[in-house]
C-alpha atoms as a PDB file:
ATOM      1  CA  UNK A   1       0.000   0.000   0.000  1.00  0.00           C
ATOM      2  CA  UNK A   2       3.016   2.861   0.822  1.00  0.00           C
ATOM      3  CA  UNK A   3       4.698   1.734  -2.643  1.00  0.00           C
ATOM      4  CA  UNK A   4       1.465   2.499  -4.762  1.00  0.00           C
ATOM      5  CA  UNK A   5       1.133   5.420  -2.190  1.00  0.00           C
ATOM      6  CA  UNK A   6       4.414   6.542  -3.219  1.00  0.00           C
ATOM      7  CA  UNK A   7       4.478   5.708  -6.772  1.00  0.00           C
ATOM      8  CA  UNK A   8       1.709   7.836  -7.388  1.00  0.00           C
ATOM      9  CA  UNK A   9       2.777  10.730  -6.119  1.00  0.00           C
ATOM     10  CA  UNK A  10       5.939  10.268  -7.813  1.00  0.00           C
ATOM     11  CA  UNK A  11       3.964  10.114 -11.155  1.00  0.00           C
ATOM     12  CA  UNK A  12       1.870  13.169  -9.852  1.00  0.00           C
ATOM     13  CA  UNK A  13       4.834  15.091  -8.929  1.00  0.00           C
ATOM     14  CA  UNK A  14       6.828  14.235 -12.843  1.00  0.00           C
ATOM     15  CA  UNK A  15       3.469  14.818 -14.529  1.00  0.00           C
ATOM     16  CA  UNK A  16       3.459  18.773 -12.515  1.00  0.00           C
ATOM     17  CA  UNK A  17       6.867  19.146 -13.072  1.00  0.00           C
ATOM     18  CA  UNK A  18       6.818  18.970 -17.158  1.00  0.00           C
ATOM     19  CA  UNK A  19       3.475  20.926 -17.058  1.00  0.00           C
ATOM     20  CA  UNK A  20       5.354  23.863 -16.267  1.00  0.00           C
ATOM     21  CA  UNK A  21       5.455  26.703 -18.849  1.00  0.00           C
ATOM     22  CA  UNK A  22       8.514  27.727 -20.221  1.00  0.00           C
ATOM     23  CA  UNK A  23       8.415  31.477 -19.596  1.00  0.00           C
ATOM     24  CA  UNK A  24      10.989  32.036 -21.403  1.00  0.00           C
ATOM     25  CA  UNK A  25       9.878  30.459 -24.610  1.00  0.00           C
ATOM     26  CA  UNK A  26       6.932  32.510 -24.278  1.00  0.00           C
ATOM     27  CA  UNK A  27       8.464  35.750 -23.468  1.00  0.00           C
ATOM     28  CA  UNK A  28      10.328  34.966 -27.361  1.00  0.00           C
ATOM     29  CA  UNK A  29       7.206  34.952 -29.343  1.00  0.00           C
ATOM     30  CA  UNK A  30       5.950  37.608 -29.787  1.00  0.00           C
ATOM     31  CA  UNK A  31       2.126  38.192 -32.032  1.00  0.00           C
ATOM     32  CA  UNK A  32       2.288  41.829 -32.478  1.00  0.00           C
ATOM     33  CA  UNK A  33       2.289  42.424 -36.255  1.00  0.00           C
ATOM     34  CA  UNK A  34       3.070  45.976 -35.575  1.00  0.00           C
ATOM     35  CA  UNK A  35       6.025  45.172 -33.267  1.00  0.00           C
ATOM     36  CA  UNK A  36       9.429  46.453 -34.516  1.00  0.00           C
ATOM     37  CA  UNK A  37      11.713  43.344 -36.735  1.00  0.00           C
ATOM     38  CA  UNK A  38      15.843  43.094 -36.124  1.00  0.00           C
ATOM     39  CA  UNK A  39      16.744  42.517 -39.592  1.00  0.00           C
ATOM     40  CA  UNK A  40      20.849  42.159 -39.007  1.00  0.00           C
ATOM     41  CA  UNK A  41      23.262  42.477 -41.805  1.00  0.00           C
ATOM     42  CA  UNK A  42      25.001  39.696 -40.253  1.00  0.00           C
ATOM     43  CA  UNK A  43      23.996  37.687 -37.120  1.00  0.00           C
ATOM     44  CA  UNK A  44      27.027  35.757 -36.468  1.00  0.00           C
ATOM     45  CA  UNK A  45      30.941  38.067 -36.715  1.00  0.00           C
ATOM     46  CA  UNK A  46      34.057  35.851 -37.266  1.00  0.00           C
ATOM     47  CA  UNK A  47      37.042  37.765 -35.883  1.00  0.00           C
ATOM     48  CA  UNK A  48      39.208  34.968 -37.989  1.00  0.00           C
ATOM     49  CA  UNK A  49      42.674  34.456 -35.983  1.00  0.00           C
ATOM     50  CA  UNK A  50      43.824  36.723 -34.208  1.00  0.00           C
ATOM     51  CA  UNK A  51      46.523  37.433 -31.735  1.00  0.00           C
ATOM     52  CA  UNK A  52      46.715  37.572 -28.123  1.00  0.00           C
ATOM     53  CA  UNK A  53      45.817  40.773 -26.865  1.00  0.00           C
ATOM     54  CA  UNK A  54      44.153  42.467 -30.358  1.00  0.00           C
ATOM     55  CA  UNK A  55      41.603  44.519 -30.869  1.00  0.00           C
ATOM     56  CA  UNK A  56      38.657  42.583 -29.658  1.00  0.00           C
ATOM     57  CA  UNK A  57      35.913  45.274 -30.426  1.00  0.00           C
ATOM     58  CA  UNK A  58      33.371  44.609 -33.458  1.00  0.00           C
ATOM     59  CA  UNK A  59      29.878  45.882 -34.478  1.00  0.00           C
ATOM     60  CA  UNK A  60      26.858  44.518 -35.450  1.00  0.00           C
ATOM     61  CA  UNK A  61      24.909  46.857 -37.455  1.00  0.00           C
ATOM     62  CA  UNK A  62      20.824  45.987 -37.820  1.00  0.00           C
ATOM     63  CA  UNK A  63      17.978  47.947 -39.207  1.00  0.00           C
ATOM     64  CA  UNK A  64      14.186  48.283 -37.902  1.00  0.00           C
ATOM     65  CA  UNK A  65      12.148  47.131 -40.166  1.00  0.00           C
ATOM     66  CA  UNK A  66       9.192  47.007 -38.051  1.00  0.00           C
ATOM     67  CA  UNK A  67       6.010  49.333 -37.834  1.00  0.00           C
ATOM     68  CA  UNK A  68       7.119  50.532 -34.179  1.00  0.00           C
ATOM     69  CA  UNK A  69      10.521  51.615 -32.427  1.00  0.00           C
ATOM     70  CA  UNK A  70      12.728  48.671 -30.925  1.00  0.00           C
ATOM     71  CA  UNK A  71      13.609  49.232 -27.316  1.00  0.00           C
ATOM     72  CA  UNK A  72      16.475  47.045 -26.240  1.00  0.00           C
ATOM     73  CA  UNK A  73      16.066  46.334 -22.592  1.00  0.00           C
ATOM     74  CA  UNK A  74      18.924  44.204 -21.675  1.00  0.00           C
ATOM     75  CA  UNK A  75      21.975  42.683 -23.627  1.00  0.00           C
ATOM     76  CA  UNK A  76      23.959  39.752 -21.981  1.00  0.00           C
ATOM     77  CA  UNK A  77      27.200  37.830 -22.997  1.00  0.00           C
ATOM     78  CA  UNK A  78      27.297  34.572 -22.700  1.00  0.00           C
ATOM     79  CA  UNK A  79      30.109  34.993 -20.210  1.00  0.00           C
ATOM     80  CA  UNK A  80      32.211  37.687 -18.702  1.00  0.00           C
ATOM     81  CA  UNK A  81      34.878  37.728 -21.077  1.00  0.00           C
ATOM     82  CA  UNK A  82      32.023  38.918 -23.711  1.00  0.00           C
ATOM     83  CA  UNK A  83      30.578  42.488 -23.252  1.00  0.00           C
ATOM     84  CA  UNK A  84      27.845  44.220 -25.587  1.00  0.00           C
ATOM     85  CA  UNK A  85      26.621  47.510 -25.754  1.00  0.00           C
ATOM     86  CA  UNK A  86      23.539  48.112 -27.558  1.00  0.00           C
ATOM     87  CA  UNK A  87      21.959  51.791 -27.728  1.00  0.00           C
ATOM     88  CA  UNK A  88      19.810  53.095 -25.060  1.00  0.00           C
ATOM     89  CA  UNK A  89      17.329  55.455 -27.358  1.00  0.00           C
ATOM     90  CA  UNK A  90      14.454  53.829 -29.166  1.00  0.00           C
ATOM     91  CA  UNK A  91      15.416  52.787 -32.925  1.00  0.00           C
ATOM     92  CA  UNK A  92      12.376  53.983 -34.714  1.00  0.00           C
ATOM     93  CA  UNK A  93      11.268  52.453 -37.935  1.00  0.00           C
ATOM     94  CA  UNK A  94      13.426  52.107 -41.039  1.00  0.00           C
ATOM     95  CA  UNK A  95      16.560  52.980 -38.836  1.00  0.00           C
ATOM     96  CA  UNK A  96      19.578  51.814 -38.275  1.00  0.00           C
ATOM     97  CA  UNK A  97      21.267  51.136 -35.043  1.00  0.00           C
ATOM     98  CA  UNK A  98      24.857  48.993 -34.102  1.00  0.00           C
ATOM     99  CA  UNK A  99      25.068  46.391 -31.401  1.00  0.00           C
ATOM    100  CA  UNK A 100      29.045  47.001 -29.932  1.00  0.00           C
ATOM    101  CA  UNK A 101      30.694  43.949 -29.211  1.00  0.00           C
ATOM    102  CA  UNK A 102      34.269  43.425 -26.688  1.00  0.00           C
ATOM    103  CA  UNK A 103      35.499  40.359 -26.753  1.00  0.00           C
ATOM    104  CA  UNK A 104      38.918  39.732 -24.132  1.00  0.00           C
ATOM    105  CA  UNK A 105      41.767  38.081 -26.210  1.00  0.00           C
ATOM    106  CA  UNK A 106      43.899  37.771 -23.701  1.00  0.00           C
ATOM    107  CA  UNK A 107      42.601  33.822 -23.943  1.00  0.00           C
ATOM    108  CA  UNK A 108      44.419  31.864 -26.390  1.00  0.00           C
ATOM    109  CA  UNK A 109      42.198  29.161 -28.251  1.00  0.00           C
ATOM    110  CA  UNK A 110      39.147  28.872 -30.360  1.00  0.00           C
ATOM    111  CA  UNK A 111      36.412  30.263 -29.270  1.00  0.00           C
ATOM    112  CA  UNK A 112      32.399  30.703 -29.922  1.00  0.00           C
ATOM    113  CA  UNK A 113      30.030  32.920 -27.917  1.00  0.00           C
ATOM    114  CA  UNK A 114      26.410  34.265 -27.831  1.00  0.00           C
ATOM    115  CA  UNK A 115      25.058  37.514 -27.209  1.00  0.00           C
ATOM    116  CA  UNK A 116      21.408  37.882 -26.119  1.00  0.00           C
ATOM    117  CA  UNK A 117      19.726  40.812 -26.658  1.00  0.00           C
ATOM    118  CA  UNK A 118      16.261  41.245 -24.672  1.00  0.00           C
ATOM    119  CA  UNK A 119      13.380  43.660 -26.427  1.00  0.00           C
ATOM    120  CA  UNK A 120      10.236  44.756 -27.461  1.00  0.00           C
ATOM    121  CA  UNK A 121      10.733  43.134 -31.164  1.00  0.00           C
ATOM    122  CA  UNK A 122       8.572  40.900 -32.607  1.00  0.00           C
ATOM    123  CA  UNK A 123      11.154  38.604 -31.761  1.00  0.00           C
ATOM    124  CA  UNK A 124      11.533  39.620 -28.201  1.00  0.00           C
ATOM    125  CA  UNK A 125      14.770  37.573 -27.246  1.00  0.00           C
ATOM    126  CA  UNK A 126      17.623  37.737 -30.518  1.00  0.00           C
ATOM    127  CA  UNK A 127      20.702  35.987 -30.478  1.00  0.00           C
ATOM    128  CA  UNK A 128      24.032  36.625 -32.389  1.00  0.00           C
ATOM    129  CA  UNK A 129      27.002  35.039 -32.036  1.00  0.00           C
ATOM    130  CA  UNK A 130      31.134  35.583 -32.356  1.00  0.00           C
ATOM    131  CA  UNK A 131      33.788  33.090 -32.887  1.00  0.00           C
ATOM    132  CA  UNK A 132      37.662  32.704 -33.846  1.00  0.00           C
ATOM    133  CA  UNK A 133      40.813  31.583 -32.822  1.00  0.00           C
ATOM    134  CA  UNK A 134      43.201  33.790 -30.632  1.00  0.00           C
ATOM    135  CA  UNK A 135      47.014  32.802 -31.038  1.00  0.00           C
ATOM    136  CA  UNK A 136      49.361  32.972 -28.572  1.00  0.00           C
ATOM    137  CA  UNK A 137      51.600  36.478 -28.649  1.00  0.00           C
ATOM    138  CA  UNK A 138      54.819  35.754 -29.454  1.00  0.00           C
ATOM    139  CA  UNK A 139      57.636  36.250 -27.178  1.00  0.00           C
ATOM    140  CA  UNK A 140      60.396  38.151 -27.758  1.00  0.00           C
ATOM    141  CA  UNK A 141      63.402  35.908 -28.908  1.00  0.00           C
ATOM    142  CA  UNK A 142      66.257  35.216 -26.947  1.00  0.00           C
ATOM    143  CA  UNK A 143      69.648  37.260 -27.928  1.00  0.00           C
ATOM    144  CA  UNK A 144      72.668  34.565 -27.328  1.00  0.00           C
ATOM    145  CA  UNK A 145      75.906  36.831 -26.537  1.00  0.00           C
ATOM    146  CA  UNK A 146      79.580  34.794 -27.410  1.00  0.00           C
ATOM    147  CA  UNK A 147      82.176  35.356 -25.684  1.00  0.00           C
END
């Protein structure tokens, strides 16, 4: 009697669990036809390889071609060594706005990284992306002195 006891509320519990709705899937989707549309010229920047320490800025430029302004609330990179700024006025209709990007090369290695970028769009949460390789600087050589 305690296993079937137990076993269903185990089931009850799995079956509540996976009824949940995914808030943030809904918060995504959004109906508004007259919402403002991201429409990027690129959504993913490859820096290519570059060296340790390089310029790690780049910009993603996008247009609105939506009926209303975009507001971008929040921007986040997938981790601290990623930082984006995006602009803090409305971007009306038909204009066009840049998303700045910092990436830290002081890491050597490959990398790939997202930036999420949280609005009123019609697609309410947009992702780009960045990847390359960062080489390792090279060191200064050593001078051999003969005596």
């Amino acid at each position: 009697m305690k296993f079937l006891l137990k076993f269903s509320l185990i089931v009850l519990f799995a079956c509540t669990v996976t009824a949940q709705n995914n808030s943030e899937t809904a918060l995504a989707l959004n109906t508004n036809s007259n919402a403002g549309v991201f429409e990027f010229q690129t959504e993913t920047i490859d820096y290519g390889t570059i060296n340790q320490n390089s310029n790690g800025n780049r910009t993603f430029v996008f247009k609105n071609n939506g009926n209303s302004p975009i507001i971008i609330s929040k921007t986040k990179g997938s981790c601290g060594c990623t930082v984006a700024t995006a602009p803090t006025k409305p971007i009306m209709p038909g204009e066009t706005a840049e998303i700045n990007v910092k990436y830290a090369t002081n890491r050597v290695g490959s990398f790939s990284k997202t930036i999420t970028l949280t609005s009123n769009a019609s697609e309410k949460i947009k992702t780009i992306k960045i990847k390359g390789t960062v080489l390792k600087a090279d060191t200064q050589p050593s001078v051999a002195i003969n005596n």
